[in-house]
N, C-alpha and C. Protein backbone atom coordinates (compact mmCIF):
# COMPACT_ATOMS: atom_id res chain seq x y z
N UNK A 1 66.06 51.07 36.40
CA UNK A 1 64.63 51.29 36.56
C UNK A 1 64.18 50.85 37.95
N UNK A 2 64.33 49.80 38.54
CA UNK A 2 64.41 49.39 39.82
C UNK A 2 64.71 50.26 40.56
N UNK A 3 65.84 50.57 40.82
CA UNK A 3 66.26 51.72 41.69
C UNK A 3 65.40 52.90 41.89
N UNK A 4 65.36 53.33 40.38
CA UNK A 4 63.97 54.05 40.36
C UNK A 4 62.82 54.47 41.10
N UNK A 5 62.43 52.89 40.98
CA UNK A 5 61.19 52.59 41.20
C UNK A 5 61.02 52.86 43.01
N UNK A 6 62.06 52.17 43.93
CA UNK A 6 62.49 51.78 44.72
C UNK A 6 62.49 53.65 45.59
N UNK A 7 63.40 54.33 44.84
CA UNK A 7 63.58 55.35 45.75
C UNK A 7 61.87 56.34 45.45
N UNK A 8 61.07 55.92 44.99
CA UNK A 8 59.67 56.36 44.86
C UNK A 8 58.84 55.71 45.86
N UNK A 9 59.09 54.05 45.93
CA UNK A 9 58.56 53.24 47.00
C UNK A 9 59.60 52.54 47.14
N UNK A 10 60.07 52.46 47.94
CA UNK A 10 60.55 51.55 49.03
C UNK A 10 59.79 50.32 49.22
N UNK A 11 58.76 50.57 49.40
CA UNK A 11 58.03 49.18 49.41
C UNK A 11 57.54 48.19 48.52
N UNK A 12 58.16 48.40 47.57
CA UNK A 12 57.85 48.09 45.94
C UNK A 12 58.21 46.54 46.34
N UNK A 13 57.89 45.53 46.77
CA UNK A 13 58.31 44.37 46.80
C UNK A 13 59.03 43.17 45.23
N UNK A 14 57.82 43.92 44.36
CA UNK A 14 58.06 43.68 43.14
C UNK A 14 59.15 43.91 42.55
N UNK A 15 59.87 45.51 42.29
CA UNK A 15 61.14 45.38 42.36
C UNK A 15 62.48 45.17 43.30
N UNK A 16 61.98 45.13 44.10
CA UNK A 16 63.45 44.32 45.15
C UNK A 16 63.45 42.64 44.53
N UNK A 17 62.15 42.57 44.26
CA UNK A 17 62.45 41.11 43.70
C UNK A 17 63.44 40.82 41.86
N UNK A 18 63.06 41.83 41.08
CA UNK A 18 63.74 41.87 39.83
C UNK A 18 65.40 42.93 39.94
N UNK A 19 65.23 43.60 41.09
CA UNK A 19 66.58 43.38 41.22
C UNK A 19 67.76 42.60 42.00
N UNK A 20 66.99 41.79 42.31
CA UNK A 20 67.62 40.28 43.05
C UNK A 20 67.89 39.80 41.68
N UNK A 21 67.08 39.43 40.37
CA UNK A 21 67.17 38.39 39.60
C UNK A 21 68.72 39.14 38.39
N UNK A 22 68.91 40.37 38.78
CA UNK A 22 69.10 41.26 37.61
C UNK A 22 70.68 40.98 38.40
N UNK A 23 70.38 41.47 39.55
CA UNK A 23 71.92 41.02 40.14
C UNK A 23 72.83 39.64 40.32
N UNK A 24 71.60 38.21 40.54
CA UNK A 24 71.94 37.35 40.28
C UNK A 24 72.67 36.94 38.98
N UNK A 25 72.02 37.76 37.62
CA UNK A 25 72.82 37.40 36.17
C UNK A 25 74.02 38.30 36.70
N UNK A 26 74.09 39.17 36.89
CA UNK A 26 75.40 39.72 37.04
C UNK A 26 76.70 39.15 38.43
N UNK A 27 75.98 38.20 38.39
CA UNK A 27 77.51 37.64 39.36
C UNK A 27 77.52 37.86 40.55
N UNK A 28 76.14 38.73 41.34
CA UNK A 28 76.62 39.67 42.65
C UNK A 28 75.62 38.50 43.53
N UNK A 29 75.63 37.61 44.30
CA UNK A 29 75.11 36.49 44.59
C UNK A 29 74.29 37.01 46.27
N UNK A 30 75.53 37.52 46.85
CA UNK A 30 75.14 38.19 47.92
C UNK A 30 74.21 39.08 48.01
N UNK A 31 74.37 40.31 46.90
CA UNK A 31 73.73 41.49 46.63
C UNK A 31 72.19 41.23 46.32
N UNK A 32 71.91 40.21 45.87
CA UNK A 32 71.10 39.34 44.99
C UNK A 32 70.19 38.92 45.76
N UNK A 33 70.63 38.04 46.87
CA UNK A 33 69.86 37.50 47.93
C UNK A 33 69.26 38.15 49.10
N UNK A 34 70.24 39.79 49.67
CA UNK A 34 69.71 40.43 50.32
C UNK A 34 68.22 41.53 49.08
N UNK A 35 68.44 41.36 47.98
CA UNK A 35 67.10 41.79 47.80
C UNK A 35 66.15 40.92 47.73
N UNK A 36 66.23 39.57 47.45
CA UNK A 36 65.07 38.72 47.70
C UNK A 36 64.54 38.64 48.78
N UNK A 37 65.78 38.38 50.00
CA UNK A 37 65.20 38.87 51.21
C UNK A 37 64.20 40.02 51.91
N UNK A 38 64.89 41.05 50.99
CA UNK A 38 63.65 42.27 51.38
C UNK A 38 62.43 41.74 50.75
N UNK A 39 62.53 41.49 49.20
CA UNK A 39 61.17 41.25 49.07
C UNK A 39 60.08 40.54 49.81
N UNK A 40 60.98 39.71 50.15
CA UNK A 40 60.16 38.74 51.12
C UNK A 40 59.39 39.30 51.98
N UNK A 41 60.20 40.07 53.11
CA UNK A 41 60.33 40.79 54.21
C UNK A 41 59.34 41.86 53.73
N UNK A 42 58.71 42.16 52.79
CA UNK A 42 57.71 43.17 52.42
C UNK A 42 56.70 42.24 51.75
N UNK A 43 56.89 40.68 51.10
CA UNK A 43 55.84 39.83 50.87
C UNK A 43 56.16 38.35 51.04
N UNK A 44 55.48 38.07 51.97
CA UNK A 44 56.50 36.58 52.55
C UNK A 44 55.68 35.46 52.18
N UNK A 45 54.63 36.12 51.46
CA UNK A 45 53.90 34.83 50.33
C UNK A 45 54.30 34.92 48.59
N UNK A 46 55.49 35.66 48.27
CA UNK A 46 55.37 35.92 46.80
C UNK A 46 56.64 35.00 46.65
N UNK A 47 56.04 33.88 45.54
CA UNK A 47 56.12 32.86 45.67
C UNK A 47 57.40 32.79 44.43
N UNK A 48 57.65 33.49 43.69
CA UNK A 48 58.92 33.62 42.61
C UNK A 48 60.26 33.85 43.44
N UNK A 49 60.16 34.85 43.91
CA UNK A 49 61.18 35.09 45.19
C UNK A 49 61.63 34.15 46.34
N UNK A 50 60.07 33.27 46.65
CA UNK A 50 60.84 31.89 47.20
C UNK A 50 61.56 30.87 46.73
N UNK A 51 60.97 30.86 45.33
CA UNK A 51 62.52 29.90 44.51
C UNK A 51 63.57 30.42 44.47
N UNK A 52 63.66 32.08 43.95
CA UNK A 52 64.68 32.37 42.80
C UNK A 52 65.07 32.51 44.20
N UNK A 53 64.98 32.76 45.40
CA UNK A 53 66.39 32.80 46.95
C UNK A 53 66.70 31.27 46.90
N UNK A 54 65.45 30.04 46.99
CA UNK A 54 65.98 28.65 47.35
C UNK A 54 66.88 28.10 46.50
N UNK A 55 66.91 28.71 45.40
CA UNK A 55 67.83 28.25 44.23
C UNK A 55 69.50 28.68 44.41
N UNK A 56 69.26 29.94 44.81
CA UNK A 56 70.50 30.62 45.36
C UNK A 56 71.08 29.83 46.65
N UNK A 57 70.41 29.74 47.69
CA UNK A 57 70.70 29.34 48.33
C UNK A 57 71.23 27.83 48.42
N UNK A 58 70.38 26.93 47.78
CA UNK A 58 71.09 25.37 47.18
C UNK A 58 72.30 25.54 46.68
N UNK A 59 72.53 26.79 45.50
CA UNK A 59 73.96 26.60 45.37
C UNK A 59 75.21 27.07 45.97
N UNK A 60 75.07 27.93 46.82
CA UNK A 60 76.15 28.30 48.14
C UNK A 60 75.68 26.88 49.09
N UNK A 61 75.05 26.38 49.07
CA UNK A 61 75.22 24.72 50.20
C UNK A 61 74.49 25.46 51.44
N UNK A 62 73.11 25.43 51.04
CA UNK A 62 72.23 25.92 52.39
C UNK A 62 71.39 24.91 51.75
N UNK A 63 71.39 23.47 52.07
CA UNK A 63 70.47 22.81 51.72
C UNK A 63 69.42 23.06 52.67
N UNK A 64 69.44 23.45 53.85
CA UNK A 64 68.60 23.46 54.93
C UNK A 64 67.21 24.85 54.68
N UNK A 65 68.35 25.85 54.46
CA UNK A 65 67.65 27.10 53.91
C UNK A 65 66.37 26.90 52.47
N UNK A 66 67.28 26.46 51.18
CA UNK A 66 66.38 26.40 49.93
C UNK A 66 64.99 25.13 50.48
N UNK A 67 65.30 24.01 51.12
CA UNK A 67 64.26 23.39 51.44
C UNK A 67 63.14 24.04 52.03
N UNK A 68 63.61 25.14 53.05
CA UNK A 68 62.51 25.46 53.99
C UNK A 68 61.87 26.39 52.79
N UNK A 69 62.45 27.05 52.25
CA UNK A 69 61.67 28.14 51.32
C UNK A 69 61.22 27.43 50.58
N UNK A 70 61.21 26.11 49.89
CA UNK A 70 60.97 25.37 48.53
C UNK A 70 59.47 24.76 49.65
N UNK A 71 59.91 24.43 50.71
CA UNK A 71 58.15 24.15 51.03
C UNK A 71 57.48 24.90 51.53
N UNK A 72 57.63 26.42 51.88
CA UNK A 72 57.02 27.55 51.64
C UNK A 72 56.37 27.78 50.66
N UNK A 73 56.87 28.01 49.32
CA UNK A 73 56.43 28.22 48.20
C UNK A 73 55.80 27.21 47.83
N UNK A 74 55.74 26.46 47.84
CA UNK A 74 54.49 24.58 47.68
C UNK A 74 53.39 25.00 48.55
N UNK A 75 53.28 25.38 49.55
CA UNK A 75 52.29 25.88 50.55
C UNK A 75 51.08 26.94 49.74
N UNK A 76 52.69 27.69 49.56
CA UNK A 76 51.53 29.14 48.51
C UNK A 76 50.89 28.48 47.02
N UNK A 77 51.42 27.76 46.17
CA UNK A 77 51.21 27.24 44.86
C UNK A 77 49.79 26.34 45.41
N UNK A 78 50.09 25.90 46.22
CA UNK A 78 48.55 25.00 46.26
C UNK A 78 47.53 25.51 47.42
N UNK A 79 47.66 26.51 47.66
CA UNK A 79 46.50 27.48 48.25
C UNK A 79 45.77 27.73 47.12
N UNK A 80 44.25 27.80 47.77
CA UNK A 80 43.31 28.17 46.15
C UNK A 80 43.53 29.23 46.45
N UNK A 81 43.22 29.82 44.99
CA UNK A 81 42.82 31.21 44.87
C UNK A 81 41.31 31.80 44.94
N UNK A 82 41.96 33.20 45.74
CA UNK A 82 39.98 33.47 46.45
C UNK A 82 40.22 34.66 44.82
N UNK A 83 39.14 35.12 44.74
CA UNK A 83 38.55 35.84 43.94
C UNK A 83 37.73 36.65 44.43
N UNK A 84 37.89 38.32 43.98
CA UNK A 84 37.19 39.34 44.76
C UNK A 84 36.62 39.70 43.84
């Protein structure tokens, strides 16, 4: 469905992000992280995608990497929310 979604928009940030998580259960770690990366790279405040990469990244031994994203995402979590 992702894929799907993906060759309709490309810019779907949303799914580059659930197929990061979909590939992560399946073992593909690399595959996994370059879609969180896109998501990012299309929303660099969506704040699920900054864990589910810092998490990845803590466990390949990028302590340096998951930190910077883990206080990224603390940044976004305690921004208020505006309301339109």
């Amino acid at each position: 469905m992702c894929q799907g979604l993906l060759k309709e928009n490309p810019q779907l940030a949303a799914a580059h992000f659930f197929l990061g998580v979909i590939r992560t259960a399946a073992g593909q770690v690399q595959a996994a992280e370059e879609c969180l990366n896109r998501a990012l790279y299309l929303d660099a405040d969506f704040y699920e995608a900054l864990i589910h990469l810092s998490l990845l990244k803590a466990r390949r031994g990028d302590e340096a990497g998951a930190e910077r994203l883990r206080r990224h995402a603390e940044r976004i979590r305690d921004q208020p929310k505006v309301t339109k």
